[in-house]
C-alpha atoms as a PDB file:
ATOM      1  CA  UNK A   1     101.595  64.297 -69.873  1.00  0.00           C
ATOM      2  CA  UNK A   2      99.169  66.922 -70.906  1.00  0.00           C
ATOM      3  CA  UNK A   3      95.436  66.877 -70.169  1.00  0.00           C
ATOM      4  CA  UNK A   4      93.674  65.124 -72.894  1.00  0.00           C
ATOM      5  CA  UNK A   5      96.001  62.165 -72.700  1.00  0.00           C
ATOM      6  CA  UNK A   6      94.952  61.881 -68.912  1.00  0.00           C
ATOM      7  CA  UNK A   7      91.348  62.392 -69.628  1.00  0.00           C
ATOM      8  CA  UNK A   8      91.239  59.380 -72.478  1.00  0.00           C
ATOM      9  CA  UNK A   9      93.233  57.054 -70.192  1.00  0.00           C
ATOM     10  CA  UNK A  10      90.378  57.676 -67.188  1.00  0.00           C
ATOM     11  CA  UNK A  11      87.753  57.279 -69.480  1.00  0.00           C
ATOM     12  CA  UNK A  12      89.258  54.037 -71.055  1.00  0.00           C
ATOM     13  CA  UNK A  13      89.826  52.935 -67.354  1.00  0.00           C
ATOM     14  CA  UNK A  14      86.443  53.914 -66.093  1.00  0.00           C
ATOM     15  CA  UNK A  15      84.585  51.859 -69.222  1.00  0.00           C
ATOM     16  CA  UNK A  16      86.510  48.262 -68.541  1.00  0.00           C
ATOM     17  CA  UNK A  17      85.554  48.743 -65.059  1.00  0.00           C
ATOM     18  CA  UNK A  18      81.672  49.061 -66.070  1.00  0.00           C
ATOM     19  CA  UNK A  19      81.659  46.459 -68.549  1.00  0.00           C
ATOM     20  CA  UNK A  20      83.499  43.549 -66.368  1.00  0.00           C
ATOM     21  CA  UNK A  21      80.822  44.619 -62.996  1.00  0.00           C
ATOM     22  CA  UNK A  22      77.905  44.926 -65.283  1.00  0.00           C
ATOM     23  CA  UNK A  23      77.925  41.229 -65.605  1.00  0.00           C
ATOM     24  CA  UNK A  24      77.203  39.771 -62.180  1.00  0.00           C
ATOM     25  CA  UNK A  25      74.507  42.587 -62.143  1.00  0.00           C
ATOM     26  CA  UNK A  26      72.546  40.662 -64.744  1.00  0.00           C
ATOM     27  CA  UNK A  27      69.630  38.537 -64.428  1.00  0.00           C
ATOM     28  CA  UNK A  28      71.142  34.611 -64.255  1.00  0.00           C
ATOM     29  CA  UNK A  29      69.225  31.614 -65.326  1.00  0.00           C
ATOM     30  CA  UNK A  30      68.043  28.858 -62.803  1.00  0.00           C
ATOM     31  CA  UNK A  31      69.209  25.033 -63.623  1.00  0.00           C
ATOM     32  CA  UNK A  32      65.675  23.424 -65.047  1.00  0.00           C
ATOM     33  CA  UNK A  33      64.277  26.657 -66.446  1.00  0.00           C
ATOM     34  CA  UNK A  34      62.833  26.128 -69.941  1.00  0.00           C
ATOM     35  CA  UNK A  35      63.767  28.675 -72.500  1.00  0.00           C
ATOM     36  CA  UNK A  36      66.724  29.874 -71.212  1.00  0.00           C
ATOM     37  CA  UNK A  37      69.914  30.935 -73.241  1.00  0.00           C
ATOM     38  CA  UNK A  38      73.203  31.427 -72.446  1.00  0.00           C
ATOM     39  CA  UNK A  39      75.429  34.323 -73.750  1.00  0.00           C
ATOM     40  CA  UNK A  40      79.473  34.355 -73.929  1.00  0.00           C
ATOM     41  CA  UNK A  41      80.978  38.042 -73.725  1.00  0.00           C
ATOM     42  CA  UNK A  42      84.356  38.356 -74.341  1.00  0.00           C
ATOM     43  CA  UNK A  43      86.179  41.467 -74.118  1.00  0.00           C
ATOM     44  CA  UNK A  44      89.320  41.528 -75.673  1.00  0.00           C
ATOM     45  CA  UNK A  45      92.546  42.339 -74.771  1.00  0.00           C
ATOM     46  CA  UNK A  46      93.572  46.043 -76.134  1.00  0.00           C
ATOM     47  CA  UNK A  47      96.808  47.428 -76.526  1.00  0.00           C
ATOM     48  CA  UNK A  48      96.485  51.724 -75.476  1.00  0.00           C
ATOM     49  CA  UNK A  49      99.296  53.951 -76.788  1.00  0.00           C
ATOM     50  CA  UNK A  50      99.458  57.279 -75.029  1.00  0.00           C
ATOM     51  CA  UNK A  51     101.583  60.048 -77.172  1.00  0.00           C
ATOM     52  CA  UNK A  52     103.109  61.260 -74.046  1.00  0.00           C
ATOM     53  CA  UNK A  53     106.274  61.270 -73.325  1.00  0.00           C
ATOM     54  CA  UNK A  54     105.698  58.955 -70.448  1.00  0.00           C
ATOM     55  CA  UNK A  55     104.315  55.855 -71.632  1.00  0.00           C
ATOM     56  CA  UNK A  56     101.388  53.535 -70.397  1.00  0.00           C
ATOM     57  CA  UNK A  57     100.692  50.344 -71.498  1.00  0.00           C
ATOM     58  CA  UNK A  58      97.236  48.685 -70.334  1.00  0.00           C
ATOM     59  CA  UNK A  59      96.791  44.948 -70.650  1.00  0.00           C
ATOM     60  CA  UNK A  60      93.355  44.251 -69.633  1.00  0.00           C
ATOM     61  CA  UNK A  61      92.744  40.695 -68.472  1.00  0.00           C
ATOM     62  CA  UNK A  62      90.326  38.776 -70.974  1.00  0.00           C
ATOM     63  CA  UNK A  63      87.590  37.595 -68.939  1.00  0.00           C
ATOM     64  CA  UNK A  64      84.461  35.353 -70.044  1.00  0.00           C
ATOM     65  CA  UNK A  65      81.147  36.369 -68.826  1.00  0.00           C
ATOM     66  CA  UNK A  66      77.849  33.761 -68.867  1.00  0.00           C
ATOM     67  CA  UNK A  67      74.513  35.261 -69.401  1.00  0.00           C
ATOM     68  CA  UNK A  68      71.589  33.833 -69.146  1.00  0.00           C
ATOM     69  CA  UNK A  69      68.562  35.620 -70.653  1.00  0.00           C
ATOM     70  CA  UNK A  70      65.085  34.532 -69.806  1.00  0.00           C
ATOM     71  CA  UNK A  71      62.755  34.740 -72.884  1.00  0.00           C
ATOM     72  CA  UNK A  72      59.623  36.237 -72.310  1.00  0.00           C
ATOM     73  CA  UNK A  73      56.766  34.653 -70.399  1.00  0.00           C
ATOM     74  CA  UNK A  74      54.219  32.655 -72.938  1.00  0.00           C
ATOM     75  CA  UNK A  75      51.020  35.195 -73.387  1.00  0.00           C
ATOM     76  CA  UNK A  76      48.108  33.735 -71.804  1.00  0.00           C
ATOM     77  CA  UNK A  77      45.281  33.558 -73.015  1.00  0.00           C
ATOM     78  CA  UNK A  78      42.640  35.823 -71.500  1.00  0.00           C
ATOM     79  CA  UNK A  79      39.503  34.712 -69.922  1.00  0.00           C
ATOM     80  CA  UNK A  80      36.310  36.109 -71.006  1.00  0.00           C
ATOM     81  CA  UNK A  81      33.686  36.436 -68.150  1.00  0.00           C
ATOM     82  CA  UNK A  82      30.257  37.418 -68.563  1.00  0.00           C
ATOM     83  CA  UNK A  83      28.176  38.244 -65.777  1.00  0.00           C
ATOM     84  CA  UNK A  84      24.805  38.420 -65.954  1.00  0.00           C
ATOM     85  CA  UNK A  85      23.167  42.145 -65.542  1.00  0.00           C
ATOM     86  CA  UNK A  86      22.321  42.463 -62.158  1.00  0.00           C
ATOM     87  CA  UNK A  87      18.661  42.789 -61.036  1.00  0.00           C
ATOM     88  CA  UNK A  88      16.291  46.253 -61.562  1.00  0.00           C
ATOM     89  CA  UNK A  89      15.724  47.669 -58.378  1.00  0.00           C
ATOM     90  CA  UNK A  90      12.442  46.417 -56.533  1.00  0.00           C
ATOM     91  CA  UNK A  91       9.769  49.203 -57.122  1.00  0.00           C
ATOM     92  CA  UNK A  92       9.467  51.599 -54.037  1.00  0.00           C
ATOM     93  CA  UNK A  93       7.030  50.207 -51.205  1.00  0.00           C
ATOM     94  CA  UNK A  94       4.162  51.210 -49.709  1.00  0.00           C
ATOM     95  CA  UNK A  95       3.740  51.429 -45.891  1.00  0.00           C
ATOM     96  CA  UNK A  96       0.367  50.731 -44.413  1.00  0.00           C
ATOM     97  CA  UNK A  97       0.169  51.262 -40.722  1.00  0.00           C
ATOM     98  CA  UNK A  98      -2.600  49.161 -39.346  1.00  0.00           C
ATOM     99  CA  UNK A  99      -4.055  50.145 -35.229  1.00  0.00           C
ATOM    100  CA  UNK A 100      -3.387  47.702 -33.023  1.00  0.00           C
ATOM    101  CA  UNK A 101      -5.937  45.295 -32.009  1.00  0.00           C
ATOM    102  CA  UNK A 102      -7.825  45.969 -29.139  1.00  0.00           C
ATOM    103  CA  UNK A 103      -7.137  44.192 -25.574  1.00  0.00           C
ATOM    104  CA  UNK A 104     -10.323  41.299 -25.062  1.00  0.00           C
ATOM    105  CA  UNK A 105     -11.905  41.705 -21.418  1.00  0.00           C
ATOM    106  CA  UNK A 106     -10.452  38.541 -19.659  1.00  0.00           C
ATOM    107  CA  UNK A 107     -13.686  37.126 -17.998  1.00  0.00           C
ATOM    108  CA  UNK A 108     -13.228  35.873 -14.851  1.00  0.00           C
ATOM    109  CA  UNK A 109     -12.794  31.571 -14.822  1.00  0.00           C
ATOM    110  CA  UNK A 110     -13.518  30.188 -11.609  1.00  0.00           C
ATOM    111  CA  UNK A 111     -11.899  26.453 -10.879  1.00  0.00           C
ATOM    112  CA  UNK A 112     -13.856  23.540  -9.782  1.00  0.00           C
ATOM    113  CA  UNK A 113     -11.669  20.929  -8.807  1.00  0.00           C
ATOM    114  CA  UNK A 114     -13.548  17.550  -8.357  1.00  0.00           C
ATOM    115  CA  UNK A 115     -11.561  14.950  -6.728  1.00  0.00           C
ATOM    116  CA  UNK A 116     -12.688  11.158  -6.274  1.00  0.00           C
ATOM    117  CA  UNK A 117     -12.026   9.389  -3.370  1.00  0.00           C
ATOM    118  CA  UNK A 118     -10.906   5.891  -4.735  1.00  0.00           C
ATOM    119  CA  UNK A 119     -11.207   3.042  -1.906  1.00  0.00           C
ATOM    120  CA  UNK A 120      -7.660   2.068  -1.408  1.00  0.00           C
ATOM    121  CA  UNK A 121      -6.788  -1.427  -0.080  1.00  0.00           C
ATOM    122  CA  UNK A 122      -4.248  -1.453   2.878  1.00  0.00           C
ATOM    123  CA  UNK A 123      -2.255  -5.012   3.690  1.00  0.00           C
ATOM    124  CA  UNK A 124      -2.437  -5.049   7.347  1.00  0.00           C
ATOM    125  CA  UNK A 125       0.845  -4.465   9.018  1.00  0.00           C
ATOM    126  CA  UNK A 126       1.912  -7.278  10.991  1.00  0.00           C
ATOM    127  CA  UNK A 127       4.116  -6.134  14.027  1.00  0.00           C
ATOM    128  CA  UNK A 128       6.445  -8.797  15.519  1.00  0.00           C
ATOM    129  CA  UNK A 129       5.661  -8.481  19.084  1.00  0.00           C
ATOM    130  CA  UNK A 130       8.536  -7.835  21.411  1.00  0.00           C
ATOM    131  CA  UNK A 131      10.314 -11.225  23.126  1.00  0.00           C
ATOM    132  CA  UNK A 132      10.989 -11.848  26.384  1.00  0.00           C
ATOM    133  CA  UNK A 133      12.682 -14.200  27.749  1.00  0.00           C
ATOM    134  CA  UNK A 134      12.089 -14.231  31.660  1.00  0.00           C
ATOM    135  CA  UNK A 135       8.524 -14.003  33.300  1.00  0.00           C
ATOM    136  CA  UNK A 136       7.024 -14.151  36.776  1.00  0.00           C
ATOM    137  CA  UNK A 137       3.242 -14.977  36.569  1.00  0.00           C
ATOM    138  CA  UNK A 138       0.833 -15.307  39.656  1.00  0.00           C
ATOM    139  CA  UNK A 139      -2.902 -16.817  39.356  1.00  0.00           C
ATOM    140  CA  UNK A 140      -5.793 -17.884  41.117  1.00  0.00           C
ATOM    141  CA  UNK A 141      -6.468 -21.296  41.037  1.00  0.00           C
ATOM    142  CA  UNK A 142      -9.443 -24.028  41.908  1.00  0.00           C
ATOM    143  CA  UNK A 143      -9.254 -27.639  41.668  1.00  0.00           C
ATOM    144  CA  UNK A 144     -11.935 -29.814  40.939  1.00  0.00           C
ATOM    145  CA  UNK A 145     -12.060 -33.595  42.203  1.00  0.00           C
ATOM    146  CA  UNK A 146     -15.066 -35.867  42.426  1.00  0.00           C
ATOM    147  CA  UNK A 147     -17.281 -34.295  45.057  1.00  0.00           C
ATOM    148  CA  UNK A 148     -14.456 -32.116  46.411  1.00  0.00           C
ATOM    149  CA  UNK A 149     -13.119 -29.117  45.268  1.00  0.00           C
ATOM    150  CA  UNK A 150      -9.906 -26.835  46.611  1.00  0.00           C
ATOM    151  CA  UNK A 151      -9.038 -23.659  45.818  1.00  0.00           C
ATOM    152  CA  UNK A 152      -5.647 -21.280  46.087  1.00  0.00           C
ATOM    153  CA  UNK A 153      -3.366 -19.373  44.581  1.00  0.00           C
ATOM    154  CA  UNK A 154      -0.054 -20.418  42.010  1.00  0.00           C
ATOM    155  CA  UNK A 155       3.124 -18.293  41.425  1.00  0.00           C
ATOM    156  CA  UNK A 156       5.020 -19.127  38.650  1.00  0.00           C
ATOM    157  CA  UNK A 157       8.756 -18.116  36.796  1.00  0.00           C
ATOM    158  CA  UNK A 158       8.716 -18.899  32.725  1.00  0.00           C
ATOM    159  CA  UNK A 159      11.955 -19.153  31.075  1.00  0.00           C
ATOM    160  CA  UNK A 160      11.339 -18.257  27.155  1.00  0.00           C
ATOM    161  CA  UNK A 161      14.572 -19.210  25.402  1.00  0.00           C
ATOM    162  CA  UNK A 162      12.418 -18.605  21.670  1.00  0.00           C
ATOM    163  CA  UNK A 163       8.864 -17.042  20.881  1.00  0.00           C
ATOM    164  CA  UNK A 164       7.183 -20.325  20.331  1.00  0.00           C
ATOM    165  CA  UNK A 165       8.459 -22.831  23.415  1.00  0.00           C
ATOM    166  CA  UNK A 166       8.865 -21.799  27.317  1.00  0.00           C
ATOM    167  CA  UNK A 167       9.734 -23.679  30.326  1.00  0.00           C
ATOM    168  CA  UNK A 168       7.544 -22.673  33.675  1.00  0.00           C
ATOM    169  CA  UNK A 169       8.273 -23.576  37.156  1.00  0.00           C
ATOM    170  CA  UNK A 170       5.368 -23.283  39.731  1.00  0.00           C
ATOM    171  CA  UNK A 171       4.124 -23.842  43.057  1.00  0.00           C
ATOM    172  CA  UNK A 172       1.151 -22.670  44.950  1.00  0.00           C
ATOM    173  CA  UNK A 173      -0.933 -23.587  48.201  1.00  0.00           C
ATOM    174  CA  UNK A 174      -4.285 -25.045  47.845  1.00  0.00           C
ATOM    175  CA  UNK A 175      -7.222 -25.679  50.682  1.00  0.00           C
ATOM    176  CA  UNK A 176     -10.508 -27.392  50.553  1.00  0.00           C
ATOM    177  CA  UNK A 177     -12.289 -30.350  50.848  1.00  0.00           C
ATOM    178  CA  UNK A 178     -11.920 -33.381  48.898  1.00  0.00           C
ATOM    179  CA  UNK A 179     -14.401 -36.038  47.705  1.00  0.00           C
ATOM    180  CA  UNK A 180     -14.242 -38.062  51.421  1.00  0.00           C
ATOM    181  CA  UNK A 181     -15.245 -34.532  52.625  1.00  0.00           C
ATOM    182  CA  UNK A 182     -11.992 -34.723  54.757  1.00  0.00           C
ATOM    183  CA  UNK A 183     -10.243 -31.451  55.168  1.00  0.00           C
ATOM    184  CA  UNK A 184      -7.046 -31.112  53.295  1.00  0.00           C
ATOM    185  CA  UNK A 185      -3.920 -28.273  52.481  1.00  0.00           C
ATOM    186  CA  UNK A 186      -1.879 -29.223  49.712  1.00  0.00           C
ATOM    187  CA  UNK A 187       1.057 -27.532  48.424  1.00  0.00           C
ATOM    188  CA  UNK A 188       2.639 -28.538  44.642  1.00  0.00           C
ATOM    189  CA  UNK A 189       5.293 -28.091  42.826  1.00  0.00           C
ATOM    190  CA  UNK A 190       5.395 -28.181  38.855  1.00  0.00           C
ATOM    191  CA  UNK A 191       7.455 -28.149  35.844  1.00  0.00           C
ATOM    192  CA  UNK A 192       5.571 -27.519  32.960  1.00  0.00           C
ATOM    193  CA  UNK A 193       6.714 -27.090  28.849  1.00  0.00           C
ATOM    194  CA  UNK A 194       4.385 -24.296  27.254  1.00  0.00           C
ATOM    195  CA  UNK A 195       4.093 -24.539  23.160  1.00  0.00           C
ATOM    196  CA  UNK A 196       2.394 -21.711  21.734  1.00  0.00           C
ATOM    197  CA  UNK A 197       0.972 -20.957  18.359  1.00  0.00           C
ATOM    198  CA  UNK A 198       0.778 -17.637  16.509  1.00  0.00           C
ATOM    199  CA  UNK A 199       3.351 -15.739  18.560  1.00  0.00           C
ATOM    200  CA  UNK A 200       2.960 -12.267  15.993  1.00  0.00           C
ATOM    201  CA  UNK A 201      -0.493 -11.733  17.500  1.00  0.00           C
ATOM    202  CA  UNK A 202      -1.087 -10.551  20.617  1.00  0.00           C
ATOM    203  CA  UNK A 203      -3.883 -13.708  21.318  1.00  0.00           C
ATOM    204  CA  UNK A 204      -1.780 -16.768  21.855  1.00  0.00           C
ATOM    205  CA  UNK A 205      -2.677 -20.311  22.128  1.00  0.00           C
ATOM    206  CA  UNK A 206      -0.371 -22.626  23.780  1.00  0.00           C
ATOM    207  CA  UNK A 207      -0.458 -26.443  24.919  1.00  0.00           C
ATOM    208  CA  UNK A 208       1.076 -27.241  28.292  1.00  0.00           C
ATOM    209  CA  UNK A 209       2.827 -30.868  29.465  1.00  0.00           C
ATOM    210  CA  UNK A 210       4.624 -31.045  33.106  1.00  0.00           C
ATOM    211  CA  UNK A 211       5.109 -33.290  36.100  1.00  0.00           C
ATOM    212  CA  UNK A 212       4.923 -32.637  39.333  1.00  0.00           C
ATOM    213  CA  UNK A 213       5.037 -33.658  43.101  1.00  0.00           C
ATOM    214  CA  UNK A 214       3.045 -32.100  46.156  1.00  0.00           C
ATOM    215  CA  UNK A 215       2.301 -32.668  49.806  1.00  0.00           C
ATOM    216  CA  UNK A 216      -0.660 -32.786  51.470  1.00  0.00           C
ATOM    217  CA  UNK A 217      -1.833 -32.202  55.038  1.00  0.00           C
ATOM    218  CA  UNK A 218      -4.972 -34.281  55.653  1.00  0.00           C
ATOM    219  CA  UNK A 219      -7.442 -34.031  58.984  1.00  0.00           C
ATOM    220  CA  UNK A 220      -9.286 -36.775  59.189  1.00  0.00           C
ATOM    221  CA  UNK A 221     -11.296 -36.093  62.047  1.00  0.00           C
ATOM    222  CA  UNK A 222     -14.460 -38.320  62.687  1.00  0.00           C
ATOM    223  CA  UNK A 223     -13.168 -40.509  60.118  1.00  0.00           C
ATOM    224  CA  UNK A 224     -15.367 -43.657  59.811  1.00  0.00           C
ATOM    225  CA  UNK A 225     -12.150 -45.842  59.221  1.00  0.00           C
ATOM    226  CA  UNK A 226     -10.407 -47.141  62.668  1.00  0.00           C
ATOM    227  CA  UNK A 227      -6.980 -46.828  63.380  1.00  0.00           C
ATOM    228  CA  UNK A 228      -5.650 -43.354  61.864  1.00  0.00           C
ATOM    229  CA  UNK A 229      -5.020 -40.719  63.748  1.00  0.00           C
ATOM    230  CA  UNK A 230      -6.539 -37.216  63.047  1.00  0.00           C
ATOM    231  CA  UNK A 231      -3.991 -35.873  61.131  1.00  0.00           C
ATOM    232  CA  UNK A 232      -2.399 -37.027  57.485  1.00  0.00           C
ATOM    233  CA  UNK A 233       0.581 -36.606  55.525  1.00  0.00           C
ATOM    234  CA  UNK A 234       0.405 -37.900  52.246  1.00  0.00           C
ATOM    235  CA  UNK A 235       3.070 -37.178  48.893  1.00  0.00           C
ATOM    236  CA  UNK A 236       2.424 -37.483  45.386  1.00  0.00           C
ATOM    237  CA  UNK A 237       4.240 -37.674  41.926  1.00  0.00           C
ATOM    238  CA  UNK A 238       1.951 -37.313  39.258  1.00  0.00           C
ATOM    239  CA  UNK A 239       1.461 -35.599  35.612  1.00  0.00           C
ATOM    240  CA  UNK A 240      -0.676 -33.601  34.173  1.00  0.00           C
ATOM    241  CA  UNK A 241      -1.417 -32.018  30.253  1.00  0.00           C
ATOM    242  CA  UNK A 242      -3.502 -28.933  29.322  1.00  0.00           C
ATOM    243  CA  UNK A 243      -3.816 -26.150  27.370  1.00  0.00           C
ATOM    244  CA  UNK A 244      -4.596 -22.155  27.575  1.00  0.00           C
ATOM    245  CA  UNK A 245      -4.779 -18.813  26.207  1.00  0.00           C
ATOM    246  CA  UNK A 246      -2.406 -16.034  26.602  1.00  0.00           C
ATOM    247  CA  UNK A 247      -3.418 -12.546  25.736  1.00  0.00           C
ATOM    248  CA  UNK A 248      -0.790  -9.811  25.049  1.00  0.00           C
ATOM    249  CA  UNK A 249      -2.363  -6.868  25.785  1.00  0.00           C
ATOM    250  CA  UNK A 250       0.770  -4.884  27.424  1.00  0.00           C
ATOM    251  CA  UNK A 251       4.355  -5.249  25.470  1.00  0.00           C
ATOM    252  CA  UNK A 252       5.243  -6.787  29.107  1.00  0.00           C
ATOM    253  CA  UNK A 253       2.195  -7.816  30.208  1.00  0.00           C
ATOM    254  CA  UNK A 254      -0.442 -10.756  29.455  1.00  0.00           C
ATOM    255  CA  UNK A 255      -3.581 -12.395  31.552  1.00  0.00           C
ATOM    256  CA  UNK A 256      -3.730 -16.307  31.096  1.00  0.00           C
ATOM    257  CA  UNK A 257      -6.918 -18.557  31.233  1.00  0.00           C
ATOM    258  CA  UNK A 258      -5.997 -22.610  31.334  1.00  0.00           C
ATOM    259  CA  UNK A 259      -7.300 -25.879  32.045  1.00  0.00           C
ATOM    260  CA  UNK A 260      -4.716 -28.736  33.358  1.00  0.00           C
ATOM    261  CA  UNK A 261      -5.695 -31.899  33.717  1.00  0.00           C
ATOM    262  CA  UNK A 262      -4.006 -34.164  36.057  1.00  0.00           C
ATOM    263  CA  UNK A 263      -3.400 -38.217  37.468  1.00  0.00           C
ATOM    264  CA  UNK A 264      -1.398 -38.731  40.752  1.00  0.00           C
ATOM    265  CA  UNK A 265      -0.184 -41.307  42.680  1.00  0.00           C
ATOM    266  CA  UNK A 266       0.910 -41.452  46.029  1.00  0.00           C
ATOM    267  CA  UNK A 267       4.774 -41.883  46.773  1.00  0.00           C
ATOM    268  CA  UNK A 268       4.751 -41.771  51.099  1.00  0.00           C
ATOM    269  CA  UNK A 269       5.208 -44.684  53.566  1.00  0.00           C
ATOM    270  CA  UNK A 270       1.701 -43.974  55.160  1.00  0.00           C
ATOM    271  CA  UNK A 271      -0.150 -47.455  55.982  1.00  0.00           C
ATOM    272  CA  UNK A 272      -3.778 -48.103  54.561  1.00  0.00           C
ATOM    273  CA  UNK A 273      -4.750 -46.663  51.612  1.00  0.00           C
ATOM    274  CA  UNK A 274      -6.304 -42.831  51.123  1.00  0.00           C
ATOM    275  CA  UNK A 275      -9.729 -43.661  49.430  1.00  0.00           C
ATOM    276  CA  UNK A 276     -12.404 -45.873  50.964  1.00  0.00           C
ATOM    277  CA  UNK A 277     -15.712 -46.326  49.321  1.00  0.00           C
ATOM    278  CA  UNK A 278     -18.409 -48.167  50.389  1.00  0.00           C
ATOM    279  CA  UNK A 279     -20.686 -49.529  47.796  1.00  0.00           C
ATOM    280  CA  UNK A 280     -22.922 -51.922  46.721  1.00  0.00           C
ATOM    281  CA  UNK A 281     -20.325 -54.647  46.062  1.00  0.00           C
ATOM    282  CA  UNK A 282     -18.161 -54.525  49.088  1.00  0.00           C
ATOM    283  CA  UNK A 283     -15.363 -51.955  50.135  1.00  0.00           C
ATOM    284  CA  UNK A 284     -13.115 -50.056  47.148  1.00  0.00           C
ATOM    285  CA  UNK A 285      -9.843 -48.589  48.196  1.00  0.00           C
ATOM    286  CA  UNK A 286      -7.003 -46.554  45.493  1.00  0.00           C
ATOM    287  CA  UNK A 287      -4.031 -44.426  46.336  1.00  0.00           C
ATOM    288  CA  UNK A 288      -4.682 -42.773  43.134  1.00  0.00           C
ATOM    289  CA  UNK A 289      -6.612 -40.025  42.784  1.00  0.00           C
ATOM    290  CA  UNK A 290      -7.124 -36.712  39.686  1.00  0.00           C
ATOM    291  CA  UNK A 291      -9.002 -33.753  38.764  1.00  0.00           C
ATOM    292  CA  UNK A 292      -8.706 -30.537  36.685  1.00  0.00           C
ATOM    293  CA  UNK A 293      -7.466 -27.645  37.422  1.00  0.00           C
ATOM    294  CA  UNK A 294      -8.007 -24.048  36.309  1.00  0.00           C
ATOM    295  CA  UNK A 295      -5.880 -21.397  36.453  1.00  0.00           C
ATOM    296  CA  UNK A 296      -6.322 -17.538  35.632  1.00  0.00           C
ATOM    297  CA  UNK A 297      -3.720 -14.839  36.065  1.00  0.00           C
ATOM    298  CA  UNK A 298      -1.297 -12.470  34.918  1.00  0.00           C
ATOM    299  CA  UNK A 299       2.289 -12.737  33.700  1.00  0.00           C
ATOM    300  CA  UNK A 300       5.094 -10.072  33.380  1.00  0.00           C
ATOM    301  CA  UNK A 301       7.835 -10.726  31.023  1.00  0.00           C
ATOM    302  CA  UNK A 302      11.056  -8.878  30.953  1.00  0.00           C
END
């Protein structure tokens, strides 16, 4: 085979290898677009006769190609803007420097400050005063019956169980004369209930109520009455009712001022009675007898 035989059986070779790749190069329409067309291509089969003395014979395949070729995009209209000219320029300025004020002298202020003294009203303060409930109290003491009179001195415990009620047990010794003018030493023995009133203040009223019994050792020298001996010993059971103050003026300590009065009776197996007056109307005779008593002293509570 010469040359130009070869050279026109490459080219013919090289162009049905261009046209069948060119296809799946091209552009290829999407399913939905609008406008888009489809082209067939078909390439033919061609019969090549070489004048060689070797021969070729070239059967190209027929093949169907699909294009699709997208028309043009629609022209859109164009949009016309007009803007307004924009503003001159604002004219140059003019500076003017002005001095700066000058400071004011600050005058001196001096401050009066007036302040009024309102009256204010205080609420007094009440303190609960501190309760005890034991005390030991000792007094002096004078009695006062009829013509006679005895004095002594009492010792007494107080059981408190609450501010406003207290239970006091007492004796004491007592000597005098009594209204016979006889000479006498009696020794008692009391159990008195003590109310009291307005326990926050330190000032304390209280009532008393109590019994009591005592003994007494009578001399009855120069008697007018026959028949006794010089020497007495009477009992009594009796009761008696009063009432006091007590003033607070320690947290354990108070002084107390009282008045008792009292009615006895006597309660021994002496014979003939212990009063005999003489009056007008014959001879008057009683076993029972009274009087006050007053009392003033200190108690200690703890």
């Amino acid at each position: 085979m010469t040359t130009f035989p070869r050279l026109l059986l490459a080219a013919a070779s090289l162009s049905a290898v261009l046209v069948l790749d060119a296809a799946p190069a091209a552009a290829q329409c999407q399913p939905g677009d609008a406008g888009c067309a489809r082209v067939d291509v078909r390439v033919p089969a061609r019969r090549v006769r070489l004048t060689s003395p070797q021969r070729y014979r070239i059967w190209p395949w027929t093949r169907w190609r699909t294009r699709h070729v997208a028309p043009p995009p629609p022209a859109v209209p164009a949009q016309v803007i007009v803007q307004p000219p924009p503003p001159p320029p604002p004219p140059p300025g003019r500076v003017i420097v002005t001095p700066a004020p000058q400071p004011v002298p600050v005058q001196p202020v001096q401050t009066v400050v007036v302040v009024e003294h309102q009256p204010v009203a205080y609420a007094p303060v009440r303190r609960a005063l501190p309760h005890h409930r034991h005390g030991v109290s000792l007094r002096l003491a004078g009695v006062s019956a009829g013509e006679g009179s005895l004095g002594g001195l009492m010792a007494a415990y107080r059981f408190r169980p609450v501010p406003h009620f207290a239970l006091e047990f007492g004796t004491g010794v007592f000597g005098g004369e009594d209204d016979q003018g006889t000479r006498r030493i009696e020794t008692p023995f009391t159990v008195d209930g003590l109310v009291f009133f307005n326990t926050r203040r330190r000032l304390q009223p209280y009532f008393l109520f109590g019994v009591g019994v005592s003994s007494a050792r009578v001399d009855r020298t120069g008697d007018f009455v026959d028949g006794l001996g010089d020497e007495v010993f009477y009992r009594y059971l009796g009761g008696q009712a009063g009432f006091g103050l007590e003033w607070r003026f320690l947290p354990h300590l108070a002084a107390n001022l009282d008045v008792r009065g009292f009615v006895r009776t006597r309660i021994d197996d002496e014979e003939g009675p212990e009063f005999v007056r003489v009056t007008a109307d014959g001879v008057q005779t009683t076993d029972t007898s009274g009087g006050a008593l007053f009392t003033l002293g200190l108690t200690a509570s703890f």
